[in-house]
N, C-alpha and C. Protein backbone atom coordinates (compact mmCIF):
# COMPACT_ATOMS: atom_id res chain seq x y z
N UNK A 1 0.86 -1.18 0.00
CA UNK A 1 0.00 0.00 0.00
C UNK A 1 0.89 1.23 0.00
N UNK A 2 0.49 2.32 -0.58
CA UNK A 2 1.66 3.46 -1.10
C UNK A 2 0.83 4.83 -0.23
N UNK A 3 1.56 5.82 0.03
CA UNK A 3 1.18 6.95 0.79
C UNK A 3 0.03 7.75 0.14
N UNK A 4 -0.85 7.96 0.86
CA UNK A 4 -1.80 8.96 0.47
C UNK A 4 -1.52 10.42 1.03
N UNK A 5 -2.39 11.62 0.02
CA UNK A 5 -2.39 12.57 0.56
C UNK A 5 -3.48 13.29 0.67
N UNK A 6 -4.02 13.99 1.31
CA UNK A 6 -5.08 14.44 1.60
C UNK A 6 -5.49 15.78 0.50
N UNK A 7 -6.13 15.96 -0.51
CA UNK A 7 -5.81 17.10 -1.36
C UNK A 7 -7.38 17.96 -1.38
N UNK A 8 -7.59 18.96 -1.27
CA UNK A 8 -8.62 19.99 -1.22
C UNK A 8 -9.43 20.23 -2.80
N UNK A 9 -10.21 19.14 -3.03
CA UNK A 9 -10.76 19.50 -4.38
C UNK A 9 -12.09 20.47 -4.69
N UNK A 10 -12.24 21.14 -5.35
CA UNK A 10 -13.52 22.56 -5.38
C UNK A 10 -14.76 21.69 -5.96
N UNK A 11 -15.99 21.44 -5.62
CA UNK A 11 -16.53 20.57 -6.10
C UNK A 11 -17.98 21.78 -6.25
N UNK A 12 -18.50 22.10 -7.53
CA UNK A 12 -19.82 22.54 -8.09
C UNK A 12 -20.52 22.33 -7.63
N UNK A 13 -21.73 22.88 -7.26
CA UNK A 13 -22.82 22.11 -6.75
C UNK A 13 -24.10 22.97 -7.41
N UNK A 14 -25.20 22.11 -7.64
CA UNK A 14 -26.58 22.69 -8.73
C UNK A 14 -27.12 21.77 -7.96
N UNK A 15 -28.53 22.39 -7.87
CA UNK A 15 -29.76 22.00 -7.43
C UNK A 15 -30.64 21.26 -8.51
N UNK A 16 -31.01 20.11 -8.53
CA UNK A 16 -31.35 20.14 -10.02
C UNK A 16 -33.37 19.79 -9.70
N UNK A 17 -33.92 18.95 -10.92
CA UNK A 17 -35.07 18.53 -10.41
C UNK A 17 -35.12 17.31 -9.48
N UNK A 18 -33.95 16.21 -9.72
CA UNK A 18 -34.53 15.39 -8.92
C UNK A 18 -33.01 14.63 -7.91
N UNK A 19 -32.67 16.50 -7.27
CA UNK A 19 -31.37 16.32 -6.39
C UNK A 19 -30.86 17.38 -6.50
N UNK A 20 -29.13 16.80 -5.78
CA UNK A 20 -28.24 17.65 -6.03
C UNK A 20 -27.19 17.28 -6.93
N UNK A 21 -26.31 17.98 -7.86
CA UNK A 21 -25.69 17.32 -9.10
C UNK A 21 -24.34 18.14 -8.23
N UNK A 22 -23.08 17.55 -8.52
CA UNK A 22 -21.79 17.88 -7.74
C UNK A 22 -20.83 17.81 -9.12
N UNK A 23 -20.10 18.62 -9.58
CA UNK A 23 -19.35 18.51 -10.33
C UNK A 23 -18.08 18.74 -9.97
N UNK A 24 -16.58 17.64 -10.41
CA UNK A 24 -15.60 17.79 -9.70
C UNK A 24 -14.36 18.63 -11.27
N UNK A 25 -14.46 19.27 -10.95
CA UNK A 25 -13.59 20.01 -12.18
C UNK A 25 -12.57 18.88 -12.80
N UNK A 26 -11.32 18.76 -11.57
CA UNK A 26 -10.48 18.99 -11.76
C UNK A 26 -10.66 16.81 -12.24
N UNK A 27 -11.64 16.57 -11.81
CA UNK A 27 -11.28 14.35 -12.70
C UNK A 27 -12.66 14.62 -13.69
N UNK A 28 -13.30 15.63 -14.02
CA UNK A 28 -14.58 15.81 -15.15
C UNK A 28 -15.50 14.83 -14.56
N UNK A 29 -15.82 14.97 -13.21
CA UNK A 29 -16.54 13.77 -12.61
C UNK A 29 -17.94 14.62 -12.40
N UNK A 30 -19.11 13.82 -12.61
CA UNK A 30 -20.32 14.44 -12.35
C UNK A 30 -21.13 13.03 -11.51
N UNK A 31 -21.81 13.56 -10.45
CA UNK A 31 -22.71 12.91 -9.63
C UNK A 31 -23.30 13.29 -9.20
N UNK A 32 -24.87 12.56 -8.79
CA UNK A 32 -26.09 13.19 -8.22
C UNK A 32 -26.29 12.39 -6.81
N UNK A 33 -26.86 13.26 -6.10
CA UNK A 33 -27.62 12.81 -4.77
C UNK A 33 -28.77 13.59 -4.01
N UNK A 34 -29.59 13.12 -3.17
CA UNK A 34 -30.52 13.21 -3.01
C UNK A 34 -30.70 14.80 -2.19
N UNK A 35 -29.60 14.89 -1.48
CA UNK A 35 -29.41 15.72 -0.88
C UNK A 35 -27.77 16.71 -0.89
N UNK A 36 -27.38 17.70 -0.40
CA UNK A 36 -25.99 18.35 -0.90
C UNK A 36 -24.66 17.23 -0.06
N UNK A 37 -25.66 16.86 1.07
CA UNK A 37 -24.43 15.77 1.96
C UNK A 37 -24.11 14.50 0.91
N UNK A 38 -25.50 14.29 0.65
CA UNK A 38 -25.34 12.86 -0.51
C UNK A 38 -24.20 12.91 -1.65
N UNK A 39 -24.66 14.12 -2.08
CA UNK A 39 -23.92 14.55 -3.40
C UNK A 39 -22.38 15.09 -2.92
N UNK A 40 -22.25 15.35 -1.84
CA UNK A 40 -20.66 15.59 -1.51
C UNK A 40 -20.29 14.36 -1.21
N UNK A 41 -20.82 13.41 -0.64
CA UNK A 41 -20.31 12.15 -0.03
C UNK A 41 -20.04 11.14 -1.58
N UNK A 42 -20.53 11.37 -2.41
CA UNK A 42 -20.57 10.41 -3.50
C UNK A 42 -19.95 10.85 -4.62
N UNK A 43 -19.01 12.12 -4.75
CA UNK A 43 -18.52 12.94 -4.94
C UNK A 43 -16.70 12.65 -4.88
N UNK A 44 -17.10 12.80 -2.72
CA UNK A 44 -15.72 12.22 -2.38
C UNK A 44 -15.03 10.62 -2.84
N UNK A 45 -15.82 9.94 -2.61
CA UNK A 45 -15.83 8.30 -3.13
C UNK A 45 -15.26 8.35 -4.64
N UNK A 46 -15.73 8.95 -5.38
CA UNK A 46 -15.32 8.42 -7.18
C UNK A 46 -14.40 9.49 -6.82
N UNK A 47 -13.94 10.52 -6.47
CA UNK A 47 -12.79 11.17 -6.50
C UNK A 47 -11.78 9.79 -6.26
N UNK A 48 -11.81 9.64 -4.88
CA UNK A 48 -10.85 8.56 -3.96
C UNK A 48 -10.46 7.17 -5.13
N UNK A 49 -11.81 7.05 -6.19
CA UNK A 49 -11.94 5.36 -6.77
C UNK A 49 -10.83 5.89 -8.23
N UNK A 50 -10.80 6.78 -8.61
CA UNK A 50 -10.81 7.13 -10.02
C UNK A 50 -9.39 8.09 -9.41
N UNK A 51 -8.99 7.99 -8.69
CA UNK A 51 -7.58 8.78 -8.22
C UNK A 51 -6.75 7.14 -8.48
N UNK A 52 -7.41 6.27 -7.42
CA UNK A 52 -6.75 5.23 -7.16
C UNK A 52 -6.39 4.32 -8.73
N UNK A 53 -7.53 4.20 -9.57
CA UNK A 53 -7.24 4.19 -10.66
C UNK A 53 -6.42 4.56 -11.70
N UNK A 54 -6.33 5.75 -11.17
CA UNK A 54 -5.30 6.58 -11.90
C UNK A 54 -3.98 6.07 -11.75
N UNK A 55 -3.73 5.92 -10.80
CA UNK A 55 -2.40 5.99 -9.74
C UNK A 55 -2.02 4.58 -10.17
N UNK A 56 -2.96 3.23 -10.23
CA UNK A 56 -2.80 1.86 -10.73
C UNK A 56 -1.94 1.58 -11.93
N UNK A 57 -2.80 2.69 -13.13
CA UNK A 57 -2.78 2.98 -14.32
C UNK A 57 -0.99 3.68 -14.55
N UNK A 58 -0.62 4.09 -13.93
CA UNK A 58 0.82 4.78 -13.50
C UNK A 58 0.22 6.65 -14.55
N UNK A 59 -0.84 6.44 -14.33
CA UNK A 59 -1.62 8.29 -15.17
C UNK A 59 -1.07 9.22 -13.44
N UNK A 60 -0.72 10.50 -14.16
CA UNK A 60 -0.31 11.61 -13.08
C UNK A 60 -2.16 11.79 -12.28
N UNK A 61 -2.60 11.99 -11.14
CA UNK A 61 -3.35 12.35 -10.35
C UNK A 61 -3.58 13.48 -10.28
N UNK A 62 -4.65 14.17 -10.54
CA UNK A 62 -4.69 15.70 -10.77
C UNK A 62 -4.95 16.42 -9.19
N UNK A 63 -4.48 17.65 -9.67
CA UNK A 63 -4.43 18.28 -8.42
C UNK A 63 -6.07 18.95 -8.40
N UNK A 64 -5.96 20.19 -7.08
CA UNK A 64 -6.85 20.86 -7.67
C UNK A 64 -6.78 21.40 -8.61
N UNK A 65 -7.86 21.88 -8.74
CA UNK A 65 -8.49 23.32 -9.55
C UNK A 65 -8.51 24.42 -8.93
N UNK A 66 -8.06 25.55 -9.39
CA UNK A 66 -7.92 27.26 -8.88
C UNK A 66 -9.20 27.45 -9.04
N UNK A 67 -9.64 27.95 -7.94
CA UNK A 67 -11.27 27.88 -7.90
C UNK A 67 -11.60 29.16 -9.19
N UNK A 68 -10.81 30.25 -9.16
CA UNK A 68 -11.26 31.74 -9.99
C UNK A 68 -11.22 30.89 -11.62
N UNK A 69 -10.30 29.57 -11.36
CA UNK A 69 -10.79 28.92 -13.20
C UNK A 69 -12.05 28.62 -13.32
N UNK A 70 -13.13 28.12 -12.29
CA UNK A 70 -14.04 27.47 -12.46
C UNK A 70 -15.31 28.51 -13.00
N UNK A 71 -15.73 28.00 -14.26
CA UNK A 71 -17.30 29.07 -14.25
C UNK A 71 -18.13 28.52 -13.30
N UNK A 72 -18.68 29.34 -12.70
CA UNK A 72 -20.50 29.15 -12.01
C UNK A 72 -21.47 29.48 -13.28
N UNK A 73 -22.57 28.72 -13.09
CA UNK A 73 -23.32 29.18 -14.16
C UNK A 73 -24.68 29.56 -12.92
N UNK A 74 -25.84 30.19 -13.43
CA UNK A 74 -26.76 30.05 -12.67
C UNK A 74 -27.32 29.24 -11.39
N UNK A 75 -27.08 29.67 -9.98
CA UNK A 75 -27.53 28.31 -8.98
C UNK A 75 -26.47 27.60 -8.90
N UNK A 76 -25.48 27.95 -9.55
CA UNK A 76 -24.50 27.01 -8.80
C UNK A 76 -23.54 27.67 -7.74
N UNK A 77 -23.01 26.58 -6.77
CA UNK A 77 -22.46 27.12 -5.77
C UNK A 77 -20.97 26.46 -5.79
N UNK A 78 -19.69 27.03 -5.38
CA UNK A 78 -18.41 26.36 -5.57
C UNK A 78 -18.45 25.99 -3.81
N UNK A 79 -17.96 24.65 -3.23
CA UNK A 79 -17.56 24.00 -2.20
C UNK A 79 -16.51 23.99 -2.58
N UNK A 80 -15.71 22.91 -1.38
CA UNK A 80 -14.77 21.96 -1.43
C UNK A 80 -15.30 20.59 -0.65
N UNK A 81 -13.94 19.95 -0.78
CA UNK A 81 -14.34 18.49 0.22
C UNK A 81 -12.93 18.01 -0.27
N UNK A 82 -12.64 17.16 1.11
CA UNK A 82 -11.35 16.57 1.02
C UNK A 82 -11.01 15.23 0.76
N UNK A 83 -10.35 14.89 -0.02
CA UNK A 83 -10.37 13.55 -0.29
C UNK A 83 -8.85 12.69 -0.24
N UNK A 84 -8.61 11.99 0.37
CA UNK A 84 -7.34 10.79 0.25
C UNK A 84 -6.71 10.46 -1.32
N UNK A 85 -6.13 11.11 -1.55
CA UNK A 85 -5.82 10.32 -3.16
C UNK A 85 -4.27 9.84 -3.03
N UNK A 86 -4.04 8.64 -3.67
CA UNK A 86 -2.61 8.12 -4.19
C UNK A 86 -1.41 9.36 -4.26
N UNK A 87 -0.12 9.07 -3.65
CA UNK A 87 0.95 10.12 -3.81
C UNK A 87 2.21 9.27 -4.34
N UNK A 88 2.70 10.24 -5.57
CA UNK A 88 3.34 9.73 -5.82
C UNK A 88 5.02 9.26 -5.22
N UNK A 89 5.57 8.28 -4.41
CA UNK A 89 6.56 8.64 -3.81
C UNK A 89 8.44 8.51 -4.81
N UNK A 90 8.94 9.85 -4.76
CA UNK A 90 10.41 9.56 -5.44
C UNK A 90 11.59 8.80 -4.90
């Protein structure tokens, strides 16, 4: 098992009709949940699954996103949430 690091990702958030939709910029990850906890919690998970993937894959692990890159469009709100991802060690 290889070191993790704890990294601060900006995660979108829209209200939609049937939830909350969480968008993670920086892995193009989109997920819905029932509620904004749901949708951050399920959010953090495919970050953590699709890092680890990455990291398997020997693909670089993206960092964040500079939040002032991110558009808001209407109703949307910028969070964060922290997630464990794969580090690479030299």
């Amino acid at each position: 098992m290889g070191a993790y690091v704890n990294v601060n990702y900006p995660v979108v958030i829209r209200h939609g009709d049937e939830g909350f939709h969480a968008r993670v910029p920086a892995f193009e990850i989109n997920v819905k949940g029932a509620d904004i906890d749901e949708a951050m919690e399920l959010a953090q998970a495919v970050i953590e699954m699709t890092a680890q993937f990455m990291f398997d894959d020997h693909e670089l692990v993206p960092g964040p996103v500079n939040d002032s890159m991110i558009p808001l469009g209407q109703g949307e709100e910028l969070r964060h949430i922290l997630a464990s991802v794969p580090k690479w060690i030299d």
